[in-house]
Structures are given as C-alpha cells and as structure tokens.
Protein backbone atom coordinates (compact mmCIF):
# COMPACT_ATOMS: atom_id res chain seq x y z
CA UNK A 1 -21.87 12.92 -11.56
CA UNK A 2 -21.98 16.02 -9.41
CA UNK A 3 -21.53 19.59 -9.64
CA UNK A 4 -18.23 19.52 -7.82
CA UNK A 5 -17.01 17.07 -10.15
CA UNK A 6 -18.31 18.25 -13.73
CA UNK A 7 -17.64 21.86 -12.73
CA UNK A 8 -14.06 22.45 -14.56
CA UNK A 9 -13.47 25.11 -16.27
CA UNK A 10 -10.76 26.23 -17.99
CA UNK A 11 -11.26 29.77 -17.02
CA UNK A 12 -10.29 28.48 -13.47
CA UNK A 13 -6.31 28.14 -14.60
CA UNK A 14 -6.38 31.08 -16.47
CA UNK A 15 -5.26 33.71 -13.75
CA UNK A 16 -2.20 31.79 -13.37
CA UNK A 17 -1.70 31.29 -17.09
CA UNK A 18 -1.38 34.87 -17.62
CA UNK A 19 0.23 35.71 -14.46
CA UNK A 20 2.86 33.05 -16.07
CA UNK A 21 3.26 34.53 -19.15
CA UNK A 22 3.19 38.41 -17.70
CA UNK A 23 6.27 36.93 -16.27
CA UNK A 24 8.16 36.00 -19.96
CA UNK A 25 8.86 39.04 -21.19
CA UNK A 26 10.42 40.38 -18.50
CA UNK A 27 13.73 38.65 -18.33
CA UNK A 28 14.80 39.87 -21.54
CA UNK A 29 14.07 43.55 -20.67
CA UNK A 30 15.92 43.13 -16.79
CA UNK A 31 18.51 42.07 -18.90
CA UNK A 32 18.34 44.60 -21.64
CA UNK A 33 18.41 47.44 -18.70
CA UNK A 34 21.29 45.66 -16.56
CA UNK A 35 23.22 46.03 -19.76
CA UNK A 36 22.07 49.58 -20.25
CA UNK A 37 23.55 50.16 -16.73
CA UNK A 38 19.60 51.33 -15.78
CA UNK A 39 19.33 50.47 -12.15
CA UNK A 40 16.09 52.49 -12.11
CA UNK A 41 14.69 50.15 -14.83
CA UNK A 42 15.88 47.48 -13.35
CA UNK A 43 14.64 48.07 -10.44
CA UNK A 44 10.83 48.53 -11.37
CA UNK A 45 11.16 45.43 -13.56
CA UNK A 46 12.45 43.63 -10.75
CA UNK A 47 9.81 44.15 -8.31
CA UNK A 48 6.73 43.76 -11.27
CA UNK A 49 7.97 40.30 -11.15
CA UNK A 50 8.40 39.73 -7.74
CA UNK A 51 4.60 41.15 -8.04
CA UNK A 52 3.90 38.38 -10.01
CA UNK A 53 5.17 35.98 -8.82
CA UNK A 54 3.40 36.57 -5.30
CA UNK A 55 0.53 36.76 -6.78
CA UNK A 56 1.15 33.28 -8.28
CA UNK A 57 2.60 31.57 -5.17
CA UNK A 58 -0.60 33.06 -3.01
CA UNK A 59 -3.04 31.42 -5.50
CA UNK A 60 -1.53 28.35 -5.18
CA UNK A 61 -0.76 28.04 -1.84
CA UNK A 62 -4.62 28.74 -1.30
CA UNK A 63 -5.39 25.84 -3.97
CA UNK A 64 -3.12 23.89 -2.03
CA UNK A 65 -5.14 24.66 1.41
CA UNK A 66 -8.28 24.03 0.00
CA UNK A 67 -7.02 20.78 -1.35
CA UNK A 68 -5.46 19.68 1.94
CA UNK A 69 -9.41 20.98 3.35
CA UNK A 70 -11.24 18.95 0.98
CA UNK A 71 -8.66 15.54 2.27
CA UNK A 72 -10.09 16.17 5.32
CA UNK A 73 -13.31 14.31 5.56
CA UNK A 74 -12.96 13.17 9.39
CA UNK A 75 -15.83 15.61 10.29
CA UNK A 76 -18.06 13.33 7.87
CA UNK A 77 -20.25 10.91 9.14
CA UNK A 78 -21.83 9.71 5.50
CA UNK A 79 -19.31 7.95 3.28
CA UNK A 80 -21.24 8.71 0.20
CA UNK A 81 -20.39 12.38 1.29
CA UNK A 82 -16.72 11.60 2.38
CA UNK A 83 -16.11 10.19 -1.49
CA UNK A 84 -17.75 13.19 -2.98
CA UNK A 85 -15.64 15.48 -1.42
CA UNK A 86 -12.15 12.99 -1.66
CA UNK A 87 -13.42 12.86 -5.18
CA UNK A 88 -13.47 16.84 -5.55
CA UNK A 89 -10.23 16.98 -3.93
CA UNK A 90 -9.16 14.46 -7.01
CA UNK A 91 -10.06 16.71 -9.03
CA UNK A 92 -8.61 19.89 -7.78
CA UNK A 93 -5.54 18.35 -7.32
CA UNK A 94 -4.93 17.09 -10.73
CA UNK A 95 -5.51 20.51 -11.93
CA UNK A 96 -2.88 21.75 -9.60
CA UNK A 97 -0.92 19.08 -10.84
CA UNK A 98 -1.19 20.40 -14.36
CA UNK A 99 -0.73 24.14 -13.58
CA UNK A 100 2.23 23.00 -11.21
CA UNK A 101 3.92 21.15 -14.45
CA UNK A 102 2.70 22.27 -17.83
CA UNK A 103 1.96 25.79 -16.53
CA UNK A 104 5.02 27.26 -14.09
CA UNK A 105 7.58 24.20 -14.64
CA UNK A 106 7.15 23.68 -11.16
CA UNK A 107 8.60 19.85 -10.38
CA UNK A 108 8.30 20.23 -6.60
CA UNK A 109 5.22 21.22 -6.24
CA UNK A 110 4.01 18.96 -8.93
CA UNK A 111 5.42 16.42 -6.56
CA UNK A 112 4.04 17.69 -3.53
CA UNK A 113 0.17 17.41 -4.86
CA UNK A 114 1.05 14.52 -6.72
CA UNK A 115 1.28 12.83 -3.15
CA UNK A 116 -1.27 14.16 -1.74
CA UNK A 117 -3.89 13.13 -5.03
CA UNK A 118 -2.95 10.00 -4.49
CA UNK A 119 -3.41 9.66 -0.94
CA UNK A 120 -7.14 9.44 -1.94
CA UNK A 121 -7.39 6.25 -3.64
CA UNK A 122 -5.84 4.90 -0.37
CA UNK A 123 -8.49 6.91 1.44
CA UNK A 124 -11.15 5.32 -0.01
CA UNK A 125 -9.80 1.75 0.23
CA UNK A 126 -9.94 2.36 3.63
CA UNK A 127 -13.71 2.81 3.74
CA UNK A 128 -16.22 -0.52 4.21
CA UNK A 129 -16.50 -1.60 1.40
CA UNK A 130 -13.76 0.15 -0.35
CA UNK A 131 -14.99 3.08 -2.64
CA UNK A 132 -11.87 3.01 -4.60
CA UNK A 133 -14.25 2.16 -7.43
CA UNK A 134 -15.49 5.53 -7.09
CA UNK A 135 -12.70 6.72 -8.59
CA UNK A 136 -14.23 5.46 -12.15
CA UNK A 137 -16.88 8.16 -12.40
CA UNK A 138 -13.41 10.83 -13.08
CA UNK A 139 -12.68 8.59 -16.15
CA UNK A 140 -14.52 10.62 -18.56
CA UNK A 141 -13.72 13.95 -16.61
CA UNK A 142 -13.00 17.23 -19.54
CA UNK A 143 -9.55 17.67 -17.76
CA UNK A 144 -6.47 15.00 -18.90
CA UNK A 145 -4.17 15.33 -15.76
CA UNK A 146 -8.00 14.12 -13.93
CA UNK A 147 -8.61 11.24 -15.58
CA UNK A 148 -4.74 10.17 -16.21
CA UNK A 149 -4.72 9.99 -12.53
CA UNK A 150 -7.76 8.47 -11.61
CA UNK A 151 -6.87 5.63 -14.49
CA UNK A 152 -3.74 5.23 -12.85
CA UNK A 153 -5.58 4.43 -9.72
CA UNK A 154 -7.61 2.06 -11.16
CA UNK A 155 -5.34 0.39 -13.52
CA UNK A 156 -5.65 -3.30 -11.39
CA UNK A 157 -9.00 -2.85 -10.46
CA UNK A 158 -10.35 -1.86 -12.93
CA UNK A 159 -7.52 -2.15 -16.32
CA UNK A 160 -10.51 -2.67 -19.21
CA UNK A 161 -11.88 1.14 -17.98
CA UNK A 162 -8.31 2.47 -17.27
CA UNK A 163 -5.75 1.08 -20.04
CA UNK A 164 -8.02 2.86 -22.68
CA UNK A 165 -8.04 5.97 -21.23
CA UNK A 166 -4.32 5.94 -20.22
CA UNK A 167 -3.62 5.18 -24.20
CA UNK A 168 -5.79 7.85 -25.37
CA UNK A 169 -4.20 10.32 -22.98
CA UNK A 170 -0.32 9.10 -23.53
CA UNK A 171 -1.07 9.63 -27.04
CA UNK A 172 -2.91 13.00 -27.06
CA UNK A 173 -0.86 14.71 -24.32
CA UNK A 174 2.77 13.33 -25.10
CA UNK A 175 5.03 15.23 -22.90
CA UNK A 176 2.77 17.30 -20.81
CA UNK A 177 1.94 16.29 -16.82
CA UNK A 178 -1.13 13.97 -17.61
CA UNK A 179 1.26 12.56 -20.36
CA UNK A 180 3.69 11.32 -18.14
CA UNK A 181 0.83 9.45 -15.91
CA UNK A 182 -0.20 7.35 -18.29
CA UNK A 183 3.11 6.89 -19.42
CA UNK A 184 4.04 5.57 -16.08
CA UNK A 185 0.96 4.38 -15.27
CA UNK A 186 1.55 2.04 -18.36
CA UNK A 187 5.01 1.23 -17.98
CA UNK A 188 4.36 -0.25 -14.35
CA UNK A 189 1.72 -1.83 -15.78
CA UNK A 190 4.03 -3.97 -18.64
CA UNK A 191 6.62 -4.49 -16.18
CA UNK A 192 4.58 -6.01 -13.73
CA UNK A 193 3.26 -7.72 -16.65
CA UNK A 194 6.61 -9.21 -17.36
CA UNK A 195 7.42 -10.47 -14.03
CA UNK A 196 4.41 -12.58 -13.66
C-alpha cells in the first residue's frame, strides 16, 4: 500500500477538533453576558466564534477542494495512477466524512462527501477491467469511517472481505459516522438477502 494511503494521522483532524471544542464553552458565557445585559461581552464572544467558526468552514472547504482535485483523474493517462489517486481521494473523504459527523454534527456536509466518496467505486468500475477491486487494499486502513466505506463498496463483490469488517466496525463504533455504514451497509445487505 502507498504512502498516500497509509499516511493517516490523527493529528490531521485535530485542528478542527479543537477549533470544535474552542467553540463549547462559549454559548454558555454569550448567554451568561446577554443576561448580564453586557453587550460589550457579548459582543467579543460573538465574533471569537464567528472566528472560529471561519476558521473551521475554510479548512473544510479546502479539504473539500482537494477532494473534488484528487476525483479528477482525467489528466491521467496510467490507470494504475488514476486508482491511486481515486483511492487517496477515498480516503480523504471518509475522514471528512467523520469530522463532518462525529466531529461538527454536520449532516449536510456529511452528505455532500458522502456522494462524492462514493462516486469512486463507480469510477473505477468504469475503468477496463474494472478496478473496483482496488478498493480492498482500504480494508485494513487505521481509520473506521475508511474502511466502513470501502466495505460497503465491496460488500457484493467481494462480501467474505467486507461483511467482517462491516461487523467489527458496527460493533466497535455503534453510533458514530463509520457506525452507521456498516449498519446500512448490512441492513441492505439482509434485505436484499430476503428478497432473493
């Protein structure tokens, strides 16, 4: 596995994790001055956040961009290259899909790099032969909304790789974004299972 898909790092959510919680504290204490009548205080507190939150909605509207950069592999002659970077962009975009979610409680954008992430698998189906198997070297990936996804995507192709993974995650990360993949991912999975 490459570089660009074993480098995660933790670290790399962290800015918005504490921009995130910078933000907590600070709707008790606009409340606390609004009481006191303190437009001064309220003011100041008011803008820190707004502060904030720019800082948070610049970060990920570059992640975004460099995700939507990264889809974009029509400049690529070599498919081995055009999967290694659709591949990086999987991973990117489930960790946008995580700090989206679990991080800022974001549903829409969750949504909106949900669709893009799984543009991919699509992507590579559409190469000769179809590299959608490609999607298997993510499986053991260190970061749960990564591999929940690219399980998921691999669930008919591939469901003796993927249904263990999507157990192990529904069970470890109950209730969190990569959570609800393989809880989806598995309840598509039994109902299709049912109509058959």
């Amino acid at each position: 596995m490459s570089e660009t898909l074993t480098g995660y790092d933790p670290k790399d959510e962290a800015p918005v994790e504490e921009w995130a919680q910078s933000l907590e504290p600070l709707l008790p204490e606009i409340a606390a001055a609004t009481r006191a009548n303190d437009r001064e205080a309220v003011k100041k507190l008011l803008m820190r956040s707004l502060r904030i939150r720019k800082q948070i909605d610049d970060y990920m509207t570059a992640q975004e961009n460099e995700l939507s950069t990264l889809m974009n592999v029509s400049g690529l002659t070599d498919d081995d290259a055009r999967v290694e970077q659709l591949l990086g962009a999987f991973v990117l975009g489930g960790r946008l899909r995580h700090i989206h979610y679990d991080v800022l409680g974001d549903e829409d954008g969750r949504n909106r790099v949900t669709g893009k992430v799984y543009e991919i698998p699509r992507m590579l189906d559409s190469m000769t032969p179809k590299r959608r198997p490609a999607l298997a070297d993510l499986l053991d990936h260190p970061h749960p909304d990564v591999r929940a996804m690219a399980a998921g995507s691999l669930l008919d192709l591939m469901p003796e790789r993927a249904v263990p993974v999507l157990e192990e995650i529904h069970n470890e990360f109950r209730g969190t974004s990569a959570g609800l993949v393989a809880l989806f991912a598995t309840m598509i999975r039994d109902r299709a299972a049912e109509t058959r």
